[in-house]
Protein backbone atom coordinates (compact mmCIF):
# COMPACT_ATOMS: atom_id res chain seq x y z
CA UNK A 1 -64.52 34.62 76.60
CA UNK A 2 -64.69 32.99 80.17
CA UNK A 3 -64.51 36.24 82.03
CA UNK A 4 -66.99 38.12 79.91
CA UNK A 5 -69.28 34.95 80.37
CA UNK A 6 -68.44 35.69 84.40
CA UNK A 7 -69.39 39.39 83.44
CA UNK A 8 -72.62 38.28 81.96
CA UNK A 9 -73.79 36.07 84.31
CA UNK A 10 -73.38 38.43 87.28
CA UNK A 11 -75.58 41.28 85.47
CA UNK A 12 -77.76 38.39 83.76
CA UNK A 13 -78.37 36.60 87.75
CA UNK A 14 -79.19 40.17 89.06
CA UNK A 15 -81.57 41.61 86.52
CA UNK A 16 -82.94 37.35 87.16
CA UNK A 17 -83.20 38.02 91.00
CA UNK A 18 -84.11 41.53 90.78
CA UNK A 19 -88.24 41.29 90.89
CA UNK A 20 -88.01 38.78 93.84
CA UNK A 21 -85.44 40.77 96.15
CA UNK A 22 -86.80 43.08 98.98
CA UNK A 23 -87.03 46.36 99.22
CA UNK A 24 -83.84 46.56 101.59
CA UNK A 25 -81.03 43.84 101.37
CA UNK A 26 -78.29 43.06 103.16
CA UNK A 27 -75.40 44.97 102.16
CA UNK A 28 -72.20 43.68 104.25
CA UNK A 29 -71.58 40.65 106.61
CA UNK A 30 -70.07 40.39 109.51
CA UNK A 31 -67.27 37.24 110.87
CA UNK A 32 -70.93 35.41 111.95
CA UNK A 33 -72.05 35.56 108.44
CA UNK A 34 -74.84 37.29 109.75
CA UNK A 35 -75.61 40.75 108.04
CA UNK A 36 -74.55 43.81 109.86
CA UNK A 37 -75.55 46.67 107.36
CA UNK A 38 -78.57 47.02 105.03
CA UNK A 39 -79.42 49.09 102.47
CA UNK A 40 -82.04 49.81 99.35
CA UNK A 41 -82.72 47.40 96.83
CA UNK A 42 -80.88 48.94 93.97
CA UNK A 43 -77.72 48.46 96.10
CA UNK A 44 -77.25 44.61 94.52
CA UNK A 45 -76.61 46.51 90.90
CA UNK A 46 -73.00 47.28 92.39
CA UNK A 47 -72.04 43.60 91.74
CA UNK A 48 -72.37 43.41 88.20
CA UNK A 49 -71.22 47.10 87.79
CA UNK A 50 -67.79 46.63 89.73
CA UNK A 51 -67.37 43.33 87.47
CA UNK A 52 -68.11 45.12 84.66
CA UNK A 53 -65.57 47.98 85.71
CA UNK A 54 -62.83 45.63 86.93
CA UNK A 55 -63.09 43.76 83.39
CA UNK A 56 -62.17 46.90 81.93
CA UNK A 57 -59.31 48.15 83.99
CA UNK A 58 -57.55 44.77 84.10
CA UNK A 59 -58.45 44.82 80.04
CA UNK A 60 -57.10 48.18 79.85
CA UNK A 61 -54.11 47.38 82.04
CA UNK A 62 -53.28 43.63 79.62
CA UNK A 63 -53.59 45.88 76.29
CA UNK A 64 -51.04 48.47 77.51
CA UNK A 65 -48.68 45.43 77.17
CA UNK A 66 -46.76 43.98 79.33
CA UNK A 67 -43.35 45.57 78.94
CA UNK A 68 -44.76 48.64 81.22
CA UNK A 69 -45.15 45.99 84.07
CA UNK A 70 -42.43 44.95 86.98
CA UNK A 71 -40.99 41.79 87.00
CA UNK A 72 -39.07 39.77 89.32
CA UNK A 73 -36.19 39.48 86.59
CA UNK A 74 -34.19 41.34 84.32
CA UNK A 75 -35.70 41.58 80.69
CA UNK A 76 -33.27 40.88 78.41
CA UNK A 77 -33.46 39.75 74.35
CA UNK A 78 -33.33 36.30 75.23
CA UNK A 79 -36.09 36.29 77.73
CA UNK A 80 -38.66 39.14 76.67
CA UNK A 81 -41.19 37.28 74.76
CA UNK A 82 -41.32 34.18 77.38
CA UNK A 83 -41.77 36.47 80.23
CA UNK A 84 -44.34 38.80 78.42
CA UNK A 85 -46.48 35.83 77.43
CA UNK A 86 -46.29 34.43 81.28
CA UNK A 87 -46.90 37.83 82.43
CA UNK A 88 -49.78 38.36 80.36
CA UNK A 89 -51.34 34.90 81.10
CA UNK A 90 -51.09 35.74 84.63
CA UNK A 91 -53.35 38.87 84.22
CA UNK A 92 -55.98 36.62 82.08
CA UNK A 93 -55.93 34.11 85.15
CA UNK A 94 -56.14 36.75 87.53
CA UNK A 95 -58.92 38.75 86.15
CA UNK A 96 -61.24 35.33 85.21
CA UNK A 97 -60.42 34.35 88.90
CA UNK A 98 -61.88 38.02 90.66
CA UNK A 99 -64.69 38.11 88.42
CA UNK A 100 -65.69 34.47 89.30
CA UNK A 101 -65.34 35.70 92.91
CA UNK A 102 -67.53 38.65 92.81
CA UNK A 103 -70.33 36.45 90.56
CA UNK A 104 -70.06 34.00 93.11
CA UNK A 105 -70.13 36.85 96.13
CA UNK A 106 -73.47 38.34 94.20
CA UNK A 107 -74.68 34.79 93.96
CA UNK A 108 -74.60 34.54 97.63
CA UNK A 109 -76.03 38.02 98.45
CA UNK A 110 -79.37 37.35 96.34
CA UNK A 111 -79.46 34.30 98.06
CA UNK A 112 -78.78 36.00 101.26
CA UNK A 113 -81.44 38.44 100.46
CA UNK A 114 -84.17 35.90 99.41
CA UNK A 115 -83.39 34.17 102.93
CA UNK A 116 -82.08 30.97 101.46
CA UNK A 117 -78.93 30.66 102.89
CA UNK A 118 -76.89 32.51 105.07
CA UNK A 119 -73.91 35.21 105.02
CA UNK A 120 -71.11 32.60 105.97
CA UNK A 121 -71.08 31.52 102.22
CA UNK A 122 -70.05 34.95 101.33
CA UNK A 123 -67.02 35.48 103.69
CA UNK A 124 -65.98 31.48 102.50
CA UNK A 125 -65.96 32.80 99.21
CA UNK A 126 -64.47 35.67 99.80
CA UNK A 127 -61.85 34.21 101.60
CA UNK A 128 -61.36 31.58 98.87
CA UNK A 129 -60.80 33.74 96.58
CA UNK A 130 -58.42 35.67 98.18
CA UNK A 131 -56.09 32.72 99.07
CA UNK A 132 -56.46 31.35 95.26
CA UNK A 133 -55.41 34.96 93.78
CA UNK A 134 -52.31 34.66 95.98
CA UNK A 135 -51.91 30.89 95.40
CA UNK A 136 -51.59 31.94 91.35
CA UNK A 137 -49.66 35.01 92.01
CA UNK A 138 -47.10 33.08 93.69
CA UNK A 139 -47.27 30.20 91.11
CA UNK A 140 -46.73 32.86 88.20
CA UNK A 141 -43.62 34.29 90.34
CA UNK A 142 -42.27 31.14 90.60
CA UNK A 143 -42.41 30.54 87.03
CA UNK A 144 -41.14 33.94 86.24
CA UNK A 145 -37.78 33.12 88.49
CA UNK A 146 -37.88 30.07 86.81
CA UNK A 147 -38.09 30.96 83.18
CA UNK A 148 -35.58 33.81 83.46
């Protein structure tokens, strides 16, 4: 429910934003935070449609169950179910974590866009998010070594 509440929000903030923006936005940041490309208006209605498309995929890819993925261990009998569960809670953590990212990052653009703050928050967030998805991927790894 969290991450189609993330998916919501991002399309629900943009269609929000969407009368106030400017005809051309800024469309990437550079290291300065400052924008360094710019393009037409409709260019913001990526954000909520790469959530929407990365909820899907990772949905897809959790339903296809979890004994199609790699793990760090041999599956055996004993340890199937434990390391399926982990496995698939790592995919639910995973996908709630991008998709708070990219709400976040088109957060940040409309406010970018509006002139309320600058690009730096985007590249913090970015960056953020980044280090947290490989903070949890190493957590789950551990826990997979652990559990075996």
């Amino acid at each position: 429910m969290a991450c189609i509440a993330a998916v919501v929000a991002n399309a629900v903030m943009t269609a929000y934003a969407w009368v106030s923006l400017p005809a051309v936005i800024p469309t990437h940041f550079g290291l300065s935070g400052t924008p360094d490309a710019w393009g037409p208006k409709a260019t913001i209605l990526l954000g909520p449609g790469m959530a929407l498309v990365l909820y899907t995929l990772l949905s897809l890819v959790t339903r296809i169950g979890p004994h199609k993925f790699n793990y760090p261990v041999e599956i055996t009998e004993e340890n199937a179910e434990r390391m399926y569960t982990l496995s698939l809670s790592m995919m639910r953590w995973l996908k709630l974590g991008l998709l708070l990212m990219f709400a976040f990052i088109q957060y940040a653009t409309i406010q970018a866009s509006l002139g309320k703050q600058s690009g730096n928050v985007i590249g913090v967030a970015t960056i953020a998010g980044v280090l947290a998805s490989f903070a949890m991927m190493i957590y789950f790894m551990a826990k997979f070594t652990k559990d075996k």
